[in-house]
N, C-alpha and C. Protein backbone atom coordinates (compact mmCIF):
# COMPACT_ATOMS: atom_id res chain seq x y z
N UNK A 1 15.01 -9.82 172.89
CA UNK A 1 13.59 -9.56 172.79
C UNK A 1 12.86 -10.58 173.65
N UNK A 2 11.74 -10.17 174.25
CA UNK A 2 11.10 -10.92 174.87
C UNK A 2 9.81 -10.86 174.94
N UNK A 3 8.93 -11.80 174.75
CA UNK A 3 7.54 -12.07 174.18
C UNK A 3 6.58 -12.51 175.16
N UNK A 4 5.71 -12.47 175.51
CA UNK A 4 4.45 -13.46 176.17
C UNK A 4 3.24 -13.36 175.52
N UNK A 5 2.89 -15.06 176.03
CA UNK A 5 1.50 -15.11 175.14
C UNK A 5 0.79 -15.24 176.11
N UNK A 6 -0.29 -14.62 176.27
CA UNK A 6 -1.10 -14.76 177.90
C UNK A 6 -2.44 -15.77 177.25
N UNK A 7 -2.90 -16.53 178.35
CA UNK A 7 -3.88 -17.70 177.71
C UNK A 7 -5.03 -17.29 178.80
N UNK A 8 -5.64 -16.92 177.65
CA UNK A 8 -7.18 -16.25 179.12
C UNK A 8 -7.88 -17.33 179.15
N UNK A 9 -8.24 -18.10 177.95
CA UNK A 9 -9.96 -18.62 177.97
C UNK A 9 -9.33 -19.66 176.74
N UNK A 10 -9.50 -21.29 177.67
CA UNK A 10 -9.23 -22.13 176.99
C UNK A 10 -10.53 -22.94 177.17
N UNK A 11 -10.89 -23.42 176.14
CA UNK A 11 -12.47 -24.43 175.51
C UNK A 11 -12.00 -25.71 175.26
N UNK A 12 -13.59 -26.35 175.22
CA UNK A 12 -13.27 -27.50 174.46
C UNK A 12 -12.24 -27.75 173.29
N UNK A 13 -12.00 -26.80 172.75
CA UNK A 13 -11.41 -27.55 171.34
C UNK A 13 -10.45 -25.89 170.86
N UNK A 14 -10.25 -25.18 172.11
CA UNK A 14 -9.07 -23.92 171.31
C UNK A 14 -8.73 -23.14 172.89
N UNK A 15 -7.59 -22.59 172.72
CA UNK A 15 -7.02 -21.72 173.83
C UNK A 15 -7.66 -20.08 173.11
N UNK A 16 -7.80 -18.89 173.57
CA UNK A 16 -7.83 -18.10 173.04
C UNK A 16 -6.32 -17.04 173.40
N UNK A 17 -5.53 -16.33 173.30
CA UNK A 17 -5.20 -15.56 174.28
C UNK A 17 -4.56 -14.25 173.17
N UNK A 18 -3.34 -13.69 173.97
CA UNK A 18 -2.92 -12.29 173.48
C UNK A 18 -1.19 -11.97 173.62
N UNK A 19 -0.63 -11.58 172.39
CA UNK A 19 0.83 -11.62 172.45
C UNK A 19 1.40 -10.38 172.74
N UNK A 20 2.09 -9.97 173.70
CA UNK A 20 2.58 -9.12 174.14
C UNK A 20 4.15 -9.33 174.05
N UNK A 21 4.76 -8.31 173.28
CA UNK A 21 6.42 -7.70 173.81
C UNK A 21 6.60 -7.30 174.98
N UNK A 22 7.30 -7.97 175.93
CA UNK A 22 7.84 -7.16 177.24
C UNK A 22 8.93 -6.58 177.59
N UNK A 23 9.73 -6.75 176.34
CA UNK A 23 11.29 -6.65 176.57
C UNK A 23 11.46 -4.90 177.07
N UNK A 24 12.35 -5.03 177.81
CA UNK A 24 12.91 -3.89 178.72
C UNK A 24 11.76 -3.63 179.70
N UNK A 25 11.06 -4.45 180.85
CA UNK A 25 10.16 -4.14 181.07
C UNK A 25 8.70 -3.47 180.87
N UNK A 26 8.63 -2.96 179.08
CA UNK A 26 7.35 -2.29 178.99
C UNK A 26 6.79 -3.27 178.11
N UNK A 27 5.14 -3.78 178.36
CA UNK A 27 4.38 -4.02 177.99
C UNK A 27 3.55 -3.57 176.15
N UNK A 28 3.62 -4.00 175.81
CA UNK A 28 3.14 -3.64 173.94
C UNK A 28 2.40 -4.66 173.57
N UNK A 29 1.22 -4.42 173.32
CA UNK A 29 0.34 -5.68 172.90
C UNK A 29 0.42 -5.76 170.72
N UNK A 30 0.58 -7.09 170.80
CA UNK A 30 1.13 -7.11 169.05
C UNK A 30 -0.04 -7.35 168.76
N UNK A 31 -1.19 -8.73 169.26
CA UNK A 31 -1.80 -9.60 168.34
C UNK A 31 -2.68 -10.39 168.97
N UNK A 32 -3.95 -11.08 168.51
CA UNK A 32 -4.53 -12.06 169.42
C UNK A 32 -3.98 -13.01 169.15
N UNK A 33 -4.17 -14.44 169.42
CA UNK A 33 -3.82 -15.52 169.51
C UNK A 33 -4.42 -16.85 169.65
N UNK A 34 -4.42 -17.98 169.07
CA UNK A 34 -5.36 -19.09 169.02
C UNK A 34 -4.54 -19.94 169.04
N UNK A 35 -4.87 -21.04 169.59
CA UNK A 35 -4.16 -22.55 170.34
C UNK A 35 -5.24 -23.37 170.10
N UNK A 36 -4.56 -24.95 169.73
CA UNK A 36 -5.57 -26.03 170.39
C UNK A 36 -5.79 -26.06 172.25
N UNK A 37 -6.27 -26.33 172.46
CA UNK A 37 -7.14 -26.56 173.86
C UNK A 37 -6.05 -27.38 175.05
N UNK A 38 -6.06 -26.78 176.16
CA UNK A 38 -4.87 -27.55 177.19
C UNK A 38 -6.13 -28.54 176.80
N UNK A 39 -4.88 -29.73 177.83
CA UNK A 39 -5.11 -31.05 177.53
C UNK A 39 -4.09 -31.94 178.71
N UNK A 40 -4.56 -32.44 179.70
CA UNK A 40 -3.58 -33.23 180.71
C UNK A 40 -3.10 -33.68 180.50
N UNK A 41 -3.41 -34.91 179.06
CA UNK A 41 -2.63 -35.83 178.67
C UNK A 41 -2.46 -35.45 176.86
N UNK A 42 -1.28 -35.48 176.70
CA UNK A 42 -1.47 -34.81 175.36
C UNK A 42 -2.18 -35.63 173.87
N UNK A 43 -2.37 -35.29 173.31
CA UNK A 43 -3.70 -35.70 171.98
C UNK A 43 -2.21 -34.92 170.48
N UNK A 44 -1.96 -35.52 169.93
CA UNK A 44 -1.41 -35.09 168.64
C UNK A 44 -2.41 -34.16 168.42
N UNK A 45 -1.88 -33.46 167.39
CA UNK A 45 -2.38 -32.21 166.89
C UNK A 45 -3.86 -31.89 167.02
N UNK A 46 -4.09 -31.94 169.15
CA UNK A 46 -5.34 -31.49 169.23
C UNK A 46 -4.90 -30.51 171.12
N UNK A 47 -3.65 -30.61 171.17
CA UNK A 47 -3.03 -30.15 172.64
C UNK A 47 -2.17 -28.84 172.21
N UNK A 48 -2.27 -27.84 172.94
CA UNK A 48 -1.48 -26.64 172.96
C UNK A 48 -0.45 -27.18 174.01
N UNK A 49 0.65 -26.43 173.69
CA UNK A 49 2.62 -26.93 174.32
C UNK A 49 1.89 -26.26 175.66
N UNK A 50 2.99 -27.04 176.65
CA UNK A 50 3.14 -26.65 177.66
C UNK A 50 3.31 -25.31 177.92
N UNK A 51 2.78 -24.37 179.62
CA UNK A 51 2.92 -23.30 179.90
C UNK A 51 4.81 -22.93 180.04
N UNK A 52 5.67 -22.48 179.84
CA UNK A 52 6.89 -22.18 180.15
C UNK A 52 7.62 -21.04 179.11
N UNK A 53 8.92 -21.05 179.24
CA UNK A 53 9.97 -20.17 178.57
C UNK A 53 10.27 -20.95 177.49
N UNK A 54 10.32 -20.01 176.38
CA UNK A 54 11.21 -20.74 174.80
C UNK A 54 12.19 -20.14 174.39
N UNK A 55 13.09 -20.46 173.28
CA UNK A 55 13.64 -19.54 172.59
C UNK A 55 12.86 -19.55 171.35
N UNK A 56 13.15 -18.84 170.75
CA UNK A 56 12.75 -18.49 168.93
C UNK A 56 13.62 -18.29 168.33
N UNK A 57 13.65 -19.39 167.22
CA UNK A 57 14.63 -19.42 165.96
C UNK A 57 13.91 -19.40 165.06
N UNK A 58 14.65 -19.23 163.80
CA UNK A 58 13.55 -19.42 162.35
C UNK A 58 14.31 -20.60 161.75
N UNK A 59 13.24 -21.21 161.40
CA UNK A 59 13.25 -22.67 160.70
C UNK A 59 13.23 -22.17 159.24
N UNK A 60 14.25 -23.14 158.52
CA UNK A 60 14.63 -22.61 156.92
C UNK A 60 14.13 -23.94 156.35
N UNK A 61 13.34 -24.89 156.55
CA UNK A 61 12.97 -26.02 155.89
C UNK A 61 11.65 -26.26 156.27
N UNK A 62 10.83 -27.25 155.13
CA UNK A 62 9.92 -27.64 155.76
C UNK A 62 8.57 -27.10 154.85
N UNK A 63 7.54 -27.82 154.94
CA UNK A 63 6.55 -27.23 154.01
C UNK A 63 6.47 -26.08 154.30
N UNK A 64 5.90 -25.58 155.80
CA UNK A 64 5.68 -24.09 155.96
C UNK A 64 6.40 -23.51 155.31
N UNK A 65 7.80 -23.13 155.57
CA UNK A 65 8.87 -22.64 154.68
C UNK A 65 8.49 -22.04 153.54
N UNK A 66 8.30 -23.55 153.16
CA UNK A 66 8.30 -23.13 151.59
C UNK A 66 6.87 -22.62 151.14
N UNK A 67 5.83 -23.05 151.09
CA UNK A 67 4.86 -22.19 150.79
C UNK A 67 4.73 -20.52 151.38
N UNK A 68 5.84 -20.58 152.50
CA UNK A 68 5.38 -18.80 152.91
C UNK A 68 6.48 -18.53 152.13
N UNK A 69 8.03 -19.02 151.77
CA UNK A 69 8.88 -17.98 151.00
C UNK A 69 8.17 -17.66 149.47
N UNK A 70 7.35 -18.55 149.16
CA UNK A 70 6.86 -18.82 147.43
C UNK A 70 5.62 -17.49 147.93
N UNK A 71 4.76 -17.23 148.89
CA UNK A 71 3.79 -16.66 149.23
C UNK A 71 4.59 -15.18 149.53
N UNK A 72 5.30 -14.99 150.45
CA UNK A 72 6.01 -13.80 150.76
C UNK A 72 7.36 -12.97 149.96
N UNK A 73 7.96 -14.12 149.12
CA UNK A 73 9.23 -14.29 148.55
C UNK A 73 10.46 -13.87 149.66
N UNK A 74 11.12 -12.67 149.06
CA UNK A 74 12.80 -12.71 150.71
C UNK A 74 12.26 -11.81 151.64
N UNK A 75 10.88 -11.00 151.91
CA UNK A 75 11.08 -11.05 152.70
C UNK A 75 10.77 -11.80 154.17
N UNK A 76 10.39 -13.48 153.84
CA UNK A 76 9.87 -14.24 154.24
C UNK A 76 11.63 -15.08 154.51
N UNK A 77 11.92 -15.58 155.82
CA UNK A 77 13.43 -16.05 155.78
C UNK A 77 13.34 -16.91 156.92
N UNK A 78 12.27 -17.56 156.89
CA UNK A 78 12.45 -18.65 158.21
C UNK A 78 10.59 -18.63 158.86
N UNK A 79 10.70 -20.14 159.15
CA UNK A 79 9.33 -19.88 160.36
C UNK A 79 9.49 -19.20 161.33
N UNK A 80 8.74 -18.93 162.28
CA UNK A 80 8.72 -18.25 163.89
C UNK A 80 9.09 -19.55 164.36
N UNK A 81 9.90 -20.38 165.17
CA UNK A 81 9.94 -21.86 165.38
C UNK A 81 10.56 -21.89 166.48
N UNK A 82 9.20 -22.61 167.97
CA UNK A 82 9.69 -22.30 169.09
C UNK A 82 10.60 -23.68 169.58
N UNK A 83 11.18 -23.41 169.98
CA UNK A 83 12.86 -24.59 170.45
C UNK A 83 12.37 -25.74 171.76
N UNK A 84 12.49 -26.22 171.43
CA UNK A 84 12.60 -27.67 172.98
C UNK A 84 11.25 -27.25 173.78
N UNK A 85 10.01 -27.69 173.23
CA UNK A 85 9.20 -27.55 173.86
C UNK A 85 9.13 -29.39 174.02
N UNK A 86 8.88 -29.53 175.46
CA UNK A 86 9.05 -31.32 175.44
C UNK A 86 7.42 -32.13 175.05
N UNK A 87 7.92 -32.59 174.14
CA UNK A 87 6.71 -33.63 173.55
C UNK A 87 6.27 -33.17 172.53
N UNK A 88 6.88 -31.91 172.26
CA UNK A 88 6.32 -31.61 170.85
C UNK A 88 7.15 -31.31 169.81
N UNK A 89 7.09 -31.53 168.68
CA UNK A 89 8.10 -31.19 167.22
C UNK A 89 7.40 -29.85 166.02
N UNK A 90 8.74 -29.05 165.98
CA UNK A 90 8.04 -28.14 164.85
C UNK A 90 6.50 -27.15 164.97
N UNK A 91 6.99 -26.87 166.33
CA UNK A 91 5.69 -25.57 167.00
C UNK A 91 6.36 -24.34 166.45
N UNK A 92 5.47 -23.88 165.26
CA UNK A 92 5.42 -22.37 164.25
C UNK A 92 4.40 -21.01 164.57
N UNK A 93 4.53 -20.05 164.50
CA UNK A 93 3.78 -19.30 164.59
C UNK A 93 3.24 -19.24 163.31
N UNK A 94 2.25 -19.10 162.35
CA UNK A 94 1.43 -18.80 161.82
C UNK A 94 0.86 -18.37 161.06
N UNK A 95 -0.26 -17.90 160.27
CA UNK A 95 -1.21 -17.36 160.06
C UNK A 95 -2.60 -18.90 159.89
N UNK A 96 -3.62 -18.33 160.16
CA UNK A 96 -5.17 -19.54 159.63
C UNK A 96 -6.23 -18.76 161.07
N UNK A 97 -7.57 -19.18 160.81
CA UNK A 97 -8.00 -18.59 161.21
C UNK A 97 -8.83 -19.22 163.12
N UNK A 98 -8.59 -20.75 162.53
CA UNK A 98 -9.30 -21.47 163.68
C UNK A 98 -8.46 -22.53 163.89
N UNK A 99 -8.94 -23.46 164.71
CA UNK A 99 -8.36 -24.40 165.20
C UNK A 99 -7.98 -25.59 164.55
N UNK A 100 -8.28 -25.48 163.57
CA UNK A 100 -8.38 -26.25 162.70
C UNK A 100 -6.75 -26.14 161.51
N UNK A 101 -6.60 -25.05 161.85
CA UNK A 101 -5.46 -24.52 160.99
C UNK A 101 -3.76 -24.68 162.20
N UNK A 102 -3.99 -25.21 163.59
CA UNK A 102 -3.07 -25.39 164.56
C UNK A 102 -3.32 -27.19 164.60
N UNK A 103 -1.84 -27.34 165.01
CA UNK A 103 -1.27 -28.56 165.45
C UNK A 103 -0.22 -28.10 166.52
N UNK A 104 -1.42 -27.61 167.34
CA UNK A 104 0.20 -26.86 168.96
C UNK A 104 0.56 -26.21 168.61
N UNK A 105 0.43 -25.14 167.30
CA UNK A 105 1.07 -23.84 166.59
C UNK A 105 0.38 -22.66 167.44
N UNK A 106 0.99 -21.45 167.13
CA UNK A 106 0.48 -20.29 167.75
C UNK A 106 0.04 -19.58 166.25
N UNK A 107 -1.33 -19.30 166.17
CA UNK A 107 -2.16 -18.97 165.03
C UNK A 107 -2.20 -17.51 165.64
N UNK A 108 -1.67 -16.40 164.98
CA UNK A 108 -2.18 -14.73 164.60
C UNK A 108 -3.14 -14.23 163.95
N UNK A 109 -3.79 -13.35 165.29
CA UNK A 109 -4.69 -12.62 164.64
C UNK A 109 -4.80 -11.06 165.04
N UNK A 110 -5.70 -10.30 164.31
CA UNK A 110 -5.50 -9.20 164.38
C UNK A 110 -7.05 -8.26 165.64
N UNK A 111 -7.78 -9.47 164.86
CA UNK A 111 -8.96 -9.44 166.19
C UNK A 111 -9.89 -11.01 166.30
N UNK A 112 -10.51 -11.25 167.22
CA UNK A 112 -10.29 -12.75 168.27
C UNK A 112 -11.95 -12.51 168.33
N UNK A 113 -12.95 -13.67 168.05
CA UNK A 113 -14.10 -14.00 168.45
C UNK A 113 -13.66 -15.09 169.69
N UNK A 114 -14.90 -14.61 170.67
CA UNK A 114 -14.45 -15.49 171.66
C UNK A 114 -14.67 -17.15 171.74
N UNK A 115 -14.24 -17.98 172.53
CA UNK A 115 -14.59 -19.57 171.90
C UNK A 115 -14.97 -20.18 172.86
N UNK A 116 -16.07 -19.30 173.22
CA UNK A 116 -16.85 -19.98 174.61
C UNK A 116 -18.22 -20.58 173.19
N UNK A 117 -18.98 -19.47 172.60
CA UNK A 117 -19.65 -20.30 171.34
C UNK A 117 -19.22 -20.17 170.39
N UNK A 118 -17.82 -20.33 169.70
CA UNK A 118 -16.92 -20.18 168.44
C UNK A 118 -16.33 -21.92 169.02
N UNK A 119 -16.78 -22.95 169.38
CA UNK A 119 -16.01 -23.85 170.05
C UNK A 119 -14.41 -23.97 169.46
N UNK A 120 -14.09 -23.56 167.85
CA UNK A 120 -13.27 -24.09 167.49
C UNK A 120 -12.12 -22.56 167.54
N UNK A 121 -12.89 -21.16 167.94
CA UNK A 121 -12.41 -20.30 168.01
C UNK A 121 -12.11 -19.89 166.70
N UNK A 122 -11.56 -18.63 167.16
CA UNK A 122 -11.58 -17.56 166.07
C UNK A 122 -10.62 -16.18 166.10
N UNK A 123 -9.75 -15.84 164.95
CA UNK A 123 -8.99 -14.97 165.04
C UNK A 123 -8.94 -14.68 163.54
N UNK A 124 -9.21 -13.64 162.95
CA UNK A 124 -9.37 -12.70 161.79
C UNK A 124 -8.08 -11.70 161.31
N UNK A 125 -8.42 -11.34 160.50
CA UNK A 125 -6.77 -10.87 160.08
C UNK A 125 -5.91 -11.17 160.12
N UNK A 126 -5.66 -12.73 160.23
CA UNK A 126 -3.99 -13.60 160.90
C UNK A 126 -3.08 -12.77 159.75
N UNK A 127 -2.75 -12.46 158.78
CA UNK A 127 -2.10 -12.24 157.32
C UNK A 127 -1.70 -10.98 158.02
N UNK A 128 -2.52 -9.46 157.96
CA UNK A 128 -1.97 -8.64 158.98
C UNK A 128 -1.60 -8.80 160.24
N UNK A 129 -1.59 -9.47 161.08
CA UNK A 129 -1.15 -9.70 162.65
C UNK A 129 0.54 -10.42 162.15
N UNK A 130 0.49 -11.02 161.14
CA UNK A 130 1.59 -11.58 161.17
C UNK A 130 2.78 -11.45 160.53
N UNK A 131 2.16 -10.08 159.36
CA UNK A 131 2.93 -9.02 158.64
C UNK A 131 3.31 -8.30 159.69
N UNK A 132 2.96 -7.94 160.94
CA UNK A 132 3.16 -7.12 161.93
C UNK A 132 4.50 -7.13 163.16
N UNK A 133 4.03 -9.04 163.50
CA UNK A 133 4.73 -9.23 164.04
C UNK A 133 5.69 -9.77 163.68
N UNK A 134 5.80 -10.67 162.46
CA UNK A 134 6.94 -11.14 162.06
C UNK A 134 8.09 -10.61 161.69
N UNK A 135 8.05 -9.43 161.22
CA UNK A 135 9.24 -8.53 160.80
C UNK A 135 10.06 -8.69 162.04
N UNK A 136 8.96 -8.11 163.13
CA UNK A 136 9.69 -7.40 164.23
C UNK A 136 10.69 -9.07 165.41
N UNK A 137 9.89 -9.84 165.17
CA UNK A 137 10.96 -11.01 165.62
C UNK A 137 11.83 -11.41 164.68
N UNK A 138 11.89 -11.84 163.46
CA UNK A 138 12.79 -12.15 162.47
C UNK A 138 13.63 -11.37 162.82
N UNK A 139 13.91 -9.90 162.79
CA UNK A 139 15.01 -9.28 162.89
C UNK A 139 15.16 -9.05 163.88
N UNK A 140 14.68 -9.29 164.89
CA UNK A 140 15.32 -9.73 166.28
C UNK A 140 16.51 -10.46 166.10
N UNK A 141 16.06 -11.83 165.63
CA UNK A 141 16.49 -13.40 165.78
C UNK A 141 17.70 -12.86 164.84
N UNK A 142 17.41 -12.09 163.82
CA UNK A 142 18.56 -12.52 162.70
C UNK A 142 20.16 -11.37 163.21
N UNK A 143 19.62 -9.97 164.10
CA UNK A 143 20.56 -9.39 164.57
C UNK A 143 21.00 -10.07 165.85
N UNK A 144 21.13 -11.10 165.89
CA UNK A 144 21.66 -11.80 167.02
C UNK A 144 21.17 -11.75 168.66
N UNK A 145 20.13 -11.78 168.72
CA UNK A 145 19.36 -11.00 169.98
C UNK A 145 18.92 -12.23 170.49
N UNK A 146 18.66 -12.65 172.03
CA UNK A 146 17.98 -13.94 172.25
C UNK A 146 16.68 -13.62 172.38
N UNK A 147 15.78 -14.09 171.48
CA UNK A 147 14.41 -14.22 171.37
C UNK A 147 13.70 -15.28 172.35
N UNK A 148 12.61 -14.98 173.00
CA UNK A 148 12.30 -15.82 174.10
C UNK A 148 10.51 -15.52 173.99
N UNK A 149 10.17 -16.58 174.10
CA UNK A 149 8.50 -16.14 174.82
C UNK A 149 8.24 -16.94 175.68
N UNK A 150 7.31 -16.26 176.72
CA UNK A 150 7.10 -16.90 178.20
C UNK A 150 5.91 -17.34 177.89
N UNK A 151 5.05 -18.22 177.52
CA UNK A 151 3.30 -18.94 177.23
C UNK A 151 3.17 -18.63 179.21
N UNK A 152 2.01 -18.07 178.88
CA UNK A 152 1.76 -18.20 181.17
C UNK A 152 -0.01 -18.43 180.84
N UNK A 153 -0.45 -19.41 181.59
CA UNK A 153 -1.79 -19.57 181.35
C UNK A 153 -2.59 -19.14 182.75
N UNK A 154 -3.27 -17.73 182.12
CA UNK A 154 -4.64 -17.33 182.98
C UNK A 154 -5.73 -17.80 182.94
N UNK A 155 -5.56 -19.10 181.81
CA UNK A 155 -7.15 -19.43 181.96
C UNK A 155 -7.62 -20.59 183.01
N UNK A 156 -8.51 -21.14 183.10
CA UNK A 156 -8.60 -22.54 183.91
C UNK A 156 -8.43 -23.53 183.35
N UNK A 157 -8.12 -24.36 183.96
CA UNK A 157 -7.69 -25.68 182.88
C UNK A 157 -8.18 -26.78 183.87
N UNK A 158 -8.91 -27.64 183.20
CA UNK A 158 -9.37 -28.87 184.42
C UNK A 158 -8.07 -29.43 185.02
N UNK A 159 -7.78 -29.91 186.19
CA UNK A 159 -6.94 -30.23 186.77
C UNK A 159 -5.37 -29.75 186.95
N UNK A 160 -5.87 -27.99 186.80
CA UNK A 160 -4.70 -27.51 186.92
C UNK A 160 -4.95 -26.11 187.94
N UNK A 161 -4.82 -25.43 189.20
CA UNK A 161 -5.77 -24.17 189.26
C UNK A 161 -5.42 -23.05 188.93
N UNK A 162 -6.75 -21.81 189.00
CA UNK A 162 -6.20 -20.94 188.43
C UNK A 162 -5.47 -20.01 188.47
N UNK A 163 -4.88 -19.05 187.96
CA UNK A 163 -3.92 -18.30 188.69
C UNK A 163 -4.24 -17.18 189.73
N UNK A 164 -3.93 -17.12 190.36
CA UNK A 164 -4.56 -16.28 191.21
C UNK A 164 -3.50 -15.00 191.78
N UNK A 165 -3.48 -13.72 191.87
CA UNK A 165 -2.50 -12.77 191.98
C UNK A 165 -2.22 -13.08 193.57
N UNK A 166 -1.20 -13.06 193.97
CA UNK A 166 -1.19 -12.83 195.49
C UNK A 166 -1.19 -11.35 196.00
N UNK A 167 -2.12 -11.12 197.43
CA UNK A 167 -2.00 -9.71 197.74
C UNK A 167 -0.71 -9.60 198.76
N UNK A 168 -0.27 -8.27 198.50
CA UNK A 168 1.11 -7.89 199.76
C UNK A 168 0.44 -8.01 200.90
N UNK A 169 1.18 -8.15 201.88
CA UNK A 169 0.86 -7.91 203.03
C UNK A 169 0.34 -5.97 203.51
N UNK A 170 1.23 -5.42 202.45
CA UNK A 170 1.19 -3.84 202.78
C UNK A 170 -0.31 -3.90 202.38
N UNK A 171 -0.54 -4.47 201.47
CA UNK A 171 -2.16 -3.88 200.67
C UNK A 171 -3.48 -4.95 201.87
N UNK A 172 -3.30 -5.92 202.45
CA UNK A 172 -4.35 -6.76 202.95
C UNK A 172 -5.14 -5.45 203.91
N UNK A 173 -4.76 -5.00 204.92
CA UNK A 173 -5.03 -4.19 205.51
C UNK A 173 -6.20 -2.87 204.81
N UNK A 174 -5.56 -2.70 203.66
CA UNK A 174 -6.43 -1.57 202.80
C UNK A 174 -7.76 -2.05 202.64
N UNK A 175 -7.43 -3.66 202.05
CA UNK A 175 -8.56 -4.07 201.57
C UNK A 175 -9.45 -4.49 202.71
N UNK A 176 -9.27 -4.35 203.83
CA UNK A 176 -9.70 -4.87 205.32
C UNK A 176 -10.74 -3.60 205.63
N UNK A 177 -9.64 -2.40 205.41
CA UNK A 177 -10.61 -0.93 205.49
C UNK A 177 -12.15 -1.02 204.80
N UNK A 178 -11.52 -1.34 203.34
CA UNK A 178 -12.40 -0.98 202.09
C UNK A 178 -13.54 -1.26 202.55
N UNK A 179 -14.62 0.10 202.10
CA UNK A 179 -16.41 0.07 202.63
C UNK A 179 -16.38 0.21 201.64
N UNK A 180 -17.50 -0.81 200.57
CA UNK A 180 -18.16 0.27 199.36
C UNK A 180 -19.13 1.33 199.95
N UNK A 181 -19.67 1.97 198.80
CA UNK A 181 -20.22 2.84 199.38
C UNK A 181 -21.71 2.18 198.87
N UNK A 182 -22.76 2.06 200.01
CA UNK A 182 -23.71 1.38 199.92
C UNK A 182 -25.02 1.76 198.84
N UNK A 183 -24.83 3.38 198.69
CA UNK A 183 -25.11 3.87 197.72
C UNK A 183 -24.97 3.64 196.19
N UNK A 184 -25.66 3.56 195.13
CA UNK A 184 -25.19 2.98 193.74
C UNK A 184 -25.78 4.24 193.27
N UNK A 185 -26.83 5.10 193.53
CA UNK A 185 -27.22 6.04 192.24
C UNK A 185 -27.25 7.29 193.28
């Protein structure tokens, strides 16, 4: 299985973005998504993990753990718990609603206020987004499948730039043609 979390619009104080399944090449959007805020130099539980590849295992210890197996009972069997992210320990996927509820965790939601004036951001329904998606990675992870998510950041980040698509060479030319049409009504 294979996952991405795309990071559109990172603020003062939260990333916002959107979790997508890609595995076998097709695209499936699960969930929104909330992060603490990139950060150049990292800040304890105020920096979202680095952009890169993970694996996903489920973590069987640990407070989370235990308040979601006591909250969910069996069918709750591990955190979402992303592997060797460097500089950080015990990055979980979730449920809470703001930023306030992440320490570099990936917080689920089902729909996303934006956190341009939400500074601390916002994602609603985390409880359904994560009834949703969690099944579907747990039993990934547990039928022996390598679970992976790619974090890729579209948003801007001070001292980092932004992403920018490159055009083919086949397409420059088109866009060389392209007249709008000067007309609007």
């Amino acid at each position: 299985m294979q996952l991405e979390v795309l990071r559109f619009s990172s603020q003062s104080d939260s990333t916002n973005g959107i979790l997508f399944d890609v595995t076998g090449g097709k695209r499936r959007f699960l969930c929104y998504t909330l992060e603490d805020e990139y950060r150049f130099k990292k800040v304890k539980h105020e920096t979202r993990i680095p952009e890169g590849k993970y694996k996903l295992t489920l973590r069987k210890e640990g407070g989370f753990h235990s308040r979601y197996l006591k909250k969910y009972g069996d069918w709750h069997r591990g955190m979402i718990y992303v592997n060797n992210v460097p500089n950080f320990e015990y990055i979980l996927w979730h449920t809470g609603n703001d930023d306030s509820a992440t320490s570099g965790c990936l917080i689920l939601g089902s729909s996303q206020s934006e956190n341009i004036v939400k500074k601390k951001g916002w994602v609603s329904a985390s409880v359904t987004a994560y009834k949703k998606v969690y099944p579907l990675v747990r039993d990934a992870i547990e039928s022996g499948q390598n679970v992976t998510v790619n974090y890729i950041d579209y948003d801007y980040a001070e001292g980092k730039p932004p992403k920018v698509p490159k055009v083919k060479v086949r397409d420059r030319a088109r866009i060389r043609r392209y007249k709008p049409n000067k007309k609007i009504f």
